[in-house]
PDB file of N, CA and C in Angstrom:
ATOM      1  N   UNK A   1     -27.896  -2.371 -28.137  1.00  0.00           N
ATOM      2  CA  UNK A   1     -26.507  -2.018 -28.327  1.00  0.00           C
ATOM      3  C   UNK A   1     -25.927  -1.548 -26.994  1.00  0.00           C
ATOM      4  N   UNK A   2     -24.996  -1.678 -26.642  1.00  0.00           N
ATOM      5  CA  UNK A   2     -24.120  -1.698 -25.403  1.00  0.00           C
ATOM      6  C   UNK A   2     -23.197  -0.555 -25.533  1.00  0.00           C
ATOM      7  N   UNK A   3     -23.734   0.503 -24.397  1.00  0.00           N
ATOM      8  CA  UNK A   3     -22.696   1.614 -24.133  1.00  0.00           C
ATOM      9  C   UNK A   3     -21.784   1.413 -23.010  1.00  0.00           C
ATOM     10  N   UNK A   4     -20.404   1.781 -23.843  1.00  0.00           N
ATOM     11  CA  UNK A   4     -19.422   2.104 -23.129  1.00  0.00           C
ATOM     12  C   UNK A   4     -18.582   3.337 -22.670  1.00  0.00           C
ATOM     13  N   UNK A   5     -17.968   3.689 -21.556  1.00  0.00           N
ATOM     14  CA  UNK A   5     -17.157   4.573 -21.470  1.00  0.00           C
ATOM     15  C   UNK A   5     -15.808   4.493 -21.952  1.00  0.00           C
ATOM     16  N   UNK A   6     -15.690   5.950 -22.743  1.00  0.00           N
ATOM     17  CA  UNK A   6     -14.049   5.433 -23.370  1.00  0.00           C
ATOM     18  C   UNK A   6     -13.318   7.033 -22.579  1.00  0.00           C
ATOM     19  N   UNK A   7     -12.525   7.184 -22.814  1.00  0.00           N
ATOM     20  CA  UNK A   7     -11.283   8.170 -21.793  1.00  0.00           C
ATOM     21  C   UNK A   7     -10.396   8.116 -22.544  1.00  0.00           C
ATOM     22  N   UNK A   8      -9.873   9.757 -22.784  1.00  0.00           N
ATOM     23  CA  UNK A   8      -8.456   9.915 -23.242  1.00  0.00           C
ATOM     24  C   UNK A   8      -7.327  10.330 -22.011  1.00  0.00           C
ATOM     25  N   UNK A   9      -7.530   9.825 -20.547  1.00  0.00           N
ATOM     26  CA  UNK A   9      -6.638  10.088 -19.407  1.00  0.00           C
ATOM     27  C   UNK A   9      -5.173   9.681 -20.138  1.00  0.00           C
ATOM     28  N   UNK A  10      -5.236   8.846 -20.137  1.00  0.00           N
ATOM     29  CA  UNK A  10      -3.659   8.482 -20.406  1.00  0.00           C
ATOM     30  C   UNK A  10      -2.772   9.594 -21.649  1.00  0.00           C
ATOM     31  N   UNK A  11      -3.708   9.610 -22.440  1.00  0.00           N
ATOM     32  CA  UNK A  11      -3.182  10.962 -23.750  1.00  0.00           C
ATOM     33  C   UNK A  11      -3.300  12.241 -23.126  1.00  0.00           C
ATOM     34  N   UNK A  12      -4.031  12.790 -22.436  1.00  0.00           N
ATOM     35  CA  UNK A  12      -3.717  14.014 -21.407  1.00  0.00           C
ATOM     36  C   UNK A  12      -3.027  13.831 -20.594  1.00  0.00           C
ATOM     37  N   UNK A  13      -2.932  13.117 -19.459  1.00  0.00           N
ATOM     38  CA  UNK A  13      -1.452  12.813 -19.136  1.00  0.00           C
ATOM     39  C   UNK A  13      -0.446  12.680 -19.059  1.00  0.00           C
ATOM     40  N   UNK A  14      -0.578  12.083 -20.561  1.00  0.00           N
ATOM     41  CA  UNK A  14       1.441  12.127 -20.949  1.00  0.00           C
ATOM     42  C   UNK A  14       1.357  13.578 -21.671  1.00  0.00           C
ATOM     43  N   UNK A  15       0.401  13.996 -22.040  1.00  0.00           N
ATOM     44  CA  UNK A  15       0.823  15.567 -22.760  1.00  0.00           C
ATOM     45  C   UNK A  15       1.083  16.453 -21.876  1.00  0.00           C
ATOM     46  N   UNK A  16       0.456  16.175 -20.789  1.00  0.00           N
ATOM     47  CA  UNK A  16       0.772  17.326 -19.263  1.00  0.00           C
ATOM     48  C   UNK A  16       2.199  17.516 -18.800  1.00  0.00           C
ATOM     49  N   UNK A  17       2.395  15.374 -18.775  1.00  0.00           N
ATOM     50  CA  UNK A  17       4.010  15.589 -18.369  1.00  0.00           C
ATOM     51  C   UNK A  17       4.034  14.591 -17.130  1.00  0.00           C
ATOM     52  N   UNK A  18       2.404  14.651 -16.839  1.00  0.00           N
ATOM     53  CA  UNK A  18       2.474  14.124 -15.374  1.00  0.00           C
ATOM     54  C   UNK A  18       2.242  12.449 -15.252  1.00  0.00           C
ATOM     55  N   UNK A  19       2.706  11.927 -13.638  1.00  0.00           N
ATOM     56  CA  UNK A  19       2.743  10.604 -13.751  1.00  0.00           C
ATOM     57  C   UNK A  19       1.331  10.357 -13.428  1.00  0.00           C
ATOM     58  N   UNK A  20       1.092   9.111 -13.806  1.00  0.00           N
ATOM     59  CA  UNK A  20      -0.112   8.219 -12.601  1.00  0.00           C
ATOM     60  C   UNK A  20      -0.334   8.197 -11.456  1.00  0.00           C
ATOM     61  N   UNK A  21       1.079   9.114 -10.927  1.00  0.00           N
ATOM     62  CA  UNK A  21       0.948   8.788  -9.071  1.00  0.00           C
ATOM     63  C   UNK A  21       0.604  10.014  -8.787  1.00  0.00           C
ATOM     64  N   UNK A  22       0.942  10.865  -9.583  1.00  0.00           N
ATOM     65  CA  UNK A  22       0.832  12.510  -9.513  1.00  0.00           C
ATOM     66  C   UNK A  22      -0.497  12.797  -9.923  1.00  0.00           C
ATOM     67  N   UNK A  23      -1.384  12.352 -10.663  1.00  0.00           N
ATOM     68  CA  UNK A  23      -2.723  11.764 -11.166  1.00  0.00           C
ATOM     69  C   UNK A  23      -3.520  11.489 -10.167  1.00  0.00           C
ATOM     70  N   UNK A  24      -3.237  10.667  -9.615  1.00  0.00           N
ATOM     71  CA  UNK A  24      -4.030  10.064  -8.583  1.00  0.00           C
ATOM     72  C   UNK A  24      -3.571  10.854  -7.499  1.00  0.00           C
ATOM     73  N   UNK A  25      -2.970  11.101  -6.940  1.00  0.00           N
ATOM     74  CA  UNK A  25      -3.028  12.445  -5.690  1.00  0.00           C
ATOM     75  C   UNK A  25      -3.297  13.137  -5.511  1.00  0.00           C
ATOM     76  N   UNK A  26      -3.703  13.539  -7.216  1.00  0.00           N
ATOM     77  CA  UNK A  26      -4.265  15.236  -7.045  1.00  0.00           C
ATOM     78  C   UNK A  26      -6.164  14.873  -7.016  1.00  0.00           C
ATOM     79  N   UNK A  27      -6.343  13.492  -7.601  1.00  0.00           N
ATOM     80  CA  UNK A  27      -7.749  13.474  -7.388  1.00  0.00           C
ATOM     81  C   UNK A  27      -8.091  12.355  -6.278  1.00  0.00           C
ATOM     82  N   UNK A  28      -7.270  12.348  -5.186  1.00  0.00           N
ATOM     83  CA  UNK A  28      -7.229  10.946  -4.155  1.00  0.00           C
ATOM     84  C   UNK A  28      -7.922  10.016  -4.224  1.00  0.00           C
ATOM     85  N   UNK A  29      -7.556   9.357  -5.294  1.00  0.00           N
ATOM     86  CA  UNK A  29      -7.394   7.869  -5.495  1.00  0.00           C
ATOM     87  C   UNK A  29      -5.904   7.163  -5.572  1.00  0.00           C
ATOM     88  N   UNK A  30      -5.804   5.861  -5.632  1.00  0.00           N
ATOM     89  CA  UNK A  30      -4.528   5.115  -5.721  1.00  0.00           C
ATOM     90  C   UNK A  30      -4.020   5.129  -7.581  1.00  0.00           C
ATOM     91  N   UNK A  31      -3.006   4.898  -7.239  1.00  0.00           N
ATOM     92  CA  UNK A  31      -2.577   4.909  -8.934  1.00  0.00           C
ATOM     93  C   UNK A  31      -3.214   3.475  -9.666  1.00  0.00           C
ATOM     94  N   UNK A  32      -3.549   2.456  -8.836  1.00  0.00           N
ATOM     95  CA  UNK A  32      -4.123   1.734  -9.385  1.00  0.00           C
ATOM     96  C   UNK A  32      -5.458   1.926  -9.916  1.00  0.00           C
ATOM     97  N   UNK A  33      -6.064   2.424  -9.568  1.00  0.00           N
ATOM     98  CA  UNK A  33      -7.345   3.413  -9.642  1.00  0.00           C
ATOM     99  C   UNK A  33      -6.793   3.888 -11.204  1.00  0.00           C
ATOM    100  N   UNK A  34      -5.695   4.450 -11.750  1.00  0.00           N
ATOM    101  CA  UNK A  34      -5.553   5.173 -12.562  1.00  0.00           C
ATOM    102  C   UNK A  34      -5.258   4.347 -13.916  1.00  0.00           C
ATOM    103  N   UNK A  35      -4.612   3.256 -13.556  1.00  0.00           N
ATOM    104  CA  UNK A  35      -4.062   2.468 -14.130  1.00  0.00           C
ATOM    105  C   UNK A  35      -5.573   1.758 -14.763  1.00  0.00           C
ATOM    106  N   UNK A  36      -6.388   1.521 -14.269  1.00  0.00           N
ATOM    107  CA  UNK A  36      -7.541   0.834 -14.455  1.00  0.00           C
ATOM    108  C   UNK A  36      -8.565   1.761 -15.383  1.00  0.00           C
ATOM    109  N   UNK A  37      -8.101   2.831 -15.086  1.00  0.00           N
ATOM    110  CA  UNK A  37      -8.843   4.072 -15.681  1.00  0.00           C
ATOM    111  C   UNK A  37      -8.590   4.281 -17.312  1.00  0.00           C
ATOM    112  N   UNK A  38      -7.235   4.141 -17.500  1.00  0.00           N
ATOM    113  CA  UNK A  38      -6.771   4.342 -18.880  1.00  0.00           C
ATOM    114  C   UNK A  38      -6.813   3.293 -19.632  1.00  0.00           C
ATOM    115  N   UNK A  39      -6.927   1.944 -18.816  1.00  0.00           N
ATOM    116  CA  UNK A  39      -6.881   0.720 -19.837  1.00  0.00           C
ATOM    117  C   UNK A  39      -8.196   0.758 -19.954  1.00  0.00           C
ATOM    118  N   UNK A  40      -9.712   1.149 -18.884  1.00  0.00           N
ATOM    119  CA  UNK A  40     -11.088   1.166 -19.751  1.00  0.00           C
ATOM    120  C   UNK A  40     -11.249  -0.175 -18.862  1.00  0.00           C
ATOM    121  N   UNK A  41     -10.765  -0.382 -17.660  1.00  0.00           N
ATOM    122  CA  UNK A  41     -11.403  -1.744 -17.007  1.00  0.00           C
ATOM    123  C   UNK A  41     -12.203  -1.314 -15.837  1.00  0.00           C
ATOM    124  N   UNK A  42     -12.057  -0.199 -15.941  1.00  0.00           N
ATOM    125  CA  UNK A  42     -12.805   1.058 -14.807  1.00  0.00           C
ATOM    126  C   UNK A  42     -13.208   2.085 -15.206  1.00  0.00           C
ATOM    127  N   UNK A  43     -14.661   2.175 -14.346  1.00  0.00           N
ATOM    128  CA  UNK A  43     -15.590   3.557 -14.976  1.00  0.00           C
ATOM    129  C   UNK A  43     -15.675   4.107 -13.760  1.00  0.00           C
ATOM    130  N   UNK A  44     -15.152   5.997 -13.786  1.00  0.00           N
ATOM    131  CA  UNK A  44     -15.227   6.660 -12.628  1.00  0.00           C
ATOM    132  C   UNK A  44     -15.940   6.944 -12.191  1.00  0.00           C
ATOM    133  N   UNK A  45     -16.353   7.212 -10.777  1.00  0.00           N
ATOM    134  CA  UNK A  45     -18.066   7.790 -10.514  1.00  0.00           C
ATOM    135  C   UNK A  45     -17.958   9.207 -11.284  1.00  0.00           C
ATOM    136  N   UNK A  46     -18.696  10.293 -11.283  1.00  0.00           N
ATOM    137  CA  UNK A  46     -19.552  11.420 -12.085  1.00  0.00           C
ATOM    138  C   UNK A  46     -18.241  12.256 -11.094  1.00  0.00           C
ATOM    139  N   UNK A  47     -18.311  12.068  -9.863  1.00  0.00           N
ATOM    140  CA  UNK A  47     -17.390  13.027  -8.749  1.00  0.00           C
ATOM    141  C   UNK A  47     -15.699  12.640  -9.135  1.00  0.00           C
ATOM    142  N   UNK A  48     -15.308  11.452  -9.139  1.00  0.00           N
ATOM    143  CA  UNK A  48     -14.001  11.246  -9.825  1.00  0.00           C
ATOM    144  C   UNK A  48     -13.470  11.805 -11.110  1.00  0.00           C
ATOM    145  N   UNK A  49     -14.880  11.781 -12.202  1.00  0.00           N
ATOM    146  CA  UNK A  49     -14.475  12.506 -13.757  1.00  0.00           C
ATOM    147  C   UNK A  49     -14.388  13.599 -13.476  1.00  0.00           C
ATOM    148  N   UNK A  50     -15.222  14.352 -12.985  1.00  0.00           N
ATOM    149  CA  UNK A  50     -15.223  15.451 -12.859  1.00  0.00           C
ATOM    150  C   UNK A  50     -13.719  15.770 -12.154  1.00  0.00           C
ATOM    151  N   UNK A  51     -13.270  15.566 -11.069  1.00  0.00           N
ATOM    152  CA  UNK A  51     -12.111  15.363 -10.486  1.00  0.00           C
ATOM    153  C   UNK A  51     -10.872  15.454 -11.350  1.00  0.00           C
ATOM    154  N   UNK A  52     -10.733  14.358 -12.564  1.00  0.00           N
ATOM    155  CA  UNK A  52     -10.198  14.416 -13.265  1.00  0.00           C
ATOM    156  C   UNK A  52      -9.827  15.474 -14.609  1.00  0.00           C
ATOM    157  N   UNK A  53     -11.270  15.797 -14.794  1.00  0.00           N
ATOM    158  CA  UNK A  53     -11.433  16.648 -15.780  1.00  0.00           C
ATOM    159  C   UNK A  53     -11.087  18.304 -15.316  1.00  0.00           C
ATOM    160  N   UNK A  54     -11.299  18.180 -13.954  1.00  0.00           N
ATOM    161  CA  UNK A  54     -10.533  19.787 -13.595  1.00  0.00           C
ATOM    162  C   UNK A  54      -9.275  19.771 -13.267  1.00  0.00           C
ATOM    163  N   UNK A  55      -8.188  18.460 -13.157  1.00  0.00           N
ATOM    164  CA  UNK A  55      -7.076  18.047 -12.981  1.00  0.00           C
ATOM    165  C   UNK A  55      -6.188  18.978 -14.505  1.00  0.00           C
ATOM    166  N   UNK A  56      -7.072  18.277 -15.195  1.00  0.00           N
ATOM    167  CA  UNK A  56      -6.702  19.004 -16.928  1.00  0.00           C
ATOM    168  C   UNK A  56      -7.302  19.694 -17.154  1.00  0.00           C
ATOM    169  N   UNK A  57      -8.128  20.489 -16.698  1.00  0.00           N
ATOM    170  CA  UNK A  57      -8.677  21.749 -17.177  1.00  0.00           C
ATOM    171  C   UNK A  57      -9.329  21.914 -18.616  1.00  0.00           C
ATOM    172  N   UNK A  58     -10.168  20.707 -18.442  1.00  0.00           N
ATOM    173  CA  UNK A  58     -11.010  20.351 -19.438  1.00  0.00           C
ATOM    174  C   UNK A  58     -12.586  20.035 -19.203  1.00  0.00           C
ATOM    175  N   UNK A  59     -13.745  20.208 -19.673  1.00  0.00           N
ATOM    176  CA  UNK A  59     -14.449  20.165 -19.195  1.00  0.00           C
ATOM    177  C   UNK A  59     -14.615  18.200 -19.450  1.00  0.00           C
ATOM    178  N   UNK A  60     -15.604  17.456 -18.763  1.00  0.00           N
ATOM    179  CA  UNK A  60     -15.325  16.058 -18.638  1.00  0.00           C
ATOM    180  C   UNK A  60     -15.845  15.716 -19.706  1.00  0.00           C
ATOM    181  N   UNK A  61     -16.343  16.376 -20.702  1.00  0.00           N
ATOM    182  CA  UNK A  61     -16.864  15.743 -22.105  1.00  0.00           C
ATOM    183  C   UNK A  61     -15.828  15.310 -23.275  1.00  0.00           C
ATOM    184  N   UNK A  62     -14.812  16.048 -22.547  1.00  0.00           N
ATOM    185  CA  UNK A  62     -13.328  16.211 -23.613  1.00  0.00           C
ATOM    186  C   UNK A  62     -12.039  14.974 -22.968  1.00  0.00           C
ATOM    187  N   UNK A  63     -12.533  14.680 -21.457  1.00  0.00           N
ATOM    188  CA  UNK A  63     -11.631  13.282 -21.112  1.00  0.00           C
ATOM    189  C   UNK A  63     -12.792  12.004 -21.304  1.00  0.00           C
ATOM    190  N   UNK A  64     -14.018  12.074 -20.629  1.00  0.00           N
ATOM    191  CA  UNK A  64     -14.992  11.147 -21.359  1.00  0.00           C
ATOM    192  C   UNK A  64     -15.666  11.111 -22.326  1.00  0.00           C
ATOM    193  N   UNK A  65     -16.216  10.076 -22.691  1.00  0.00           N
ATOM    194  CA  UNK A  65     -17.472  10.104 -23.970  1.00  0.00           C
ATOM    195  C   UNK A  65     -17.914   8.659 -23.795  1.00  0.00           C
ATOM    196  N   UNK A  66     -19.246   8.484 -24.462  1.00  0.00           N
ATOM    197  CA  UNK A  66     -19.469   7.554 -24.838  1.00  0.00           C
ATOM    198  C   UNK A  66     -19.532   7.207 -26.122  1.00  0.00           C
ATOM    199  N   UNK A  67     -19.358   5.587 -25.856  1.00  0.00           N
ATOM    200  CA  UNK A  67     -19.140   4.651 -27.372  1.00  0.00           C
ATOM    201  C   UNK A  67     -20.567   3.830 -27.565  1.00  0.00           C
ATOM    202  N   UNK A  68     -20.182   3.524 -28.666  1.00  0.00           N
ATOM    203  CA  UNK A  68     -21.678   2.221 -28.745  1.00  0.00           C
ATOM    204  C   UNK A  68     -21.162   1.045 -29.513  1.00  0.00           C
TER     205      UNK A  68
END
């Protein structure tokens, strides 16, 4: 069975308020980077989630998970 990474970035995001570009600046990457992130066509390294996950002040178990 085949694990995947799934992400709620885009649903914390728009609940924050903040854009994709504002997203990606605060964890320096490109917004495309971000864009790729929320559709699930991109998996972040461990240093990017994490990145992300202190962006929202969440620990990274609550923006990632895995699927099967």
């Amino acid at each position: 069975m085949r694990e995947i990474i799934s992400n709620d970035v885009n649903k914390l995001r728009r609940n924050m308020g903040a854009t994709q570009e504002e997203l990606a600046e605060a964890v320096s990457v490109t917004r495309q980077t971000i864009i790729a992130i929320e559709k699930g066509n991109y998996t972040p390294s461990v240093l990017l989630a994490l990145k992300i996950a202190h962006f929202f002040k969440q620990p990274v178990e609550k923006v990632f998970s895995i699927k099967k």
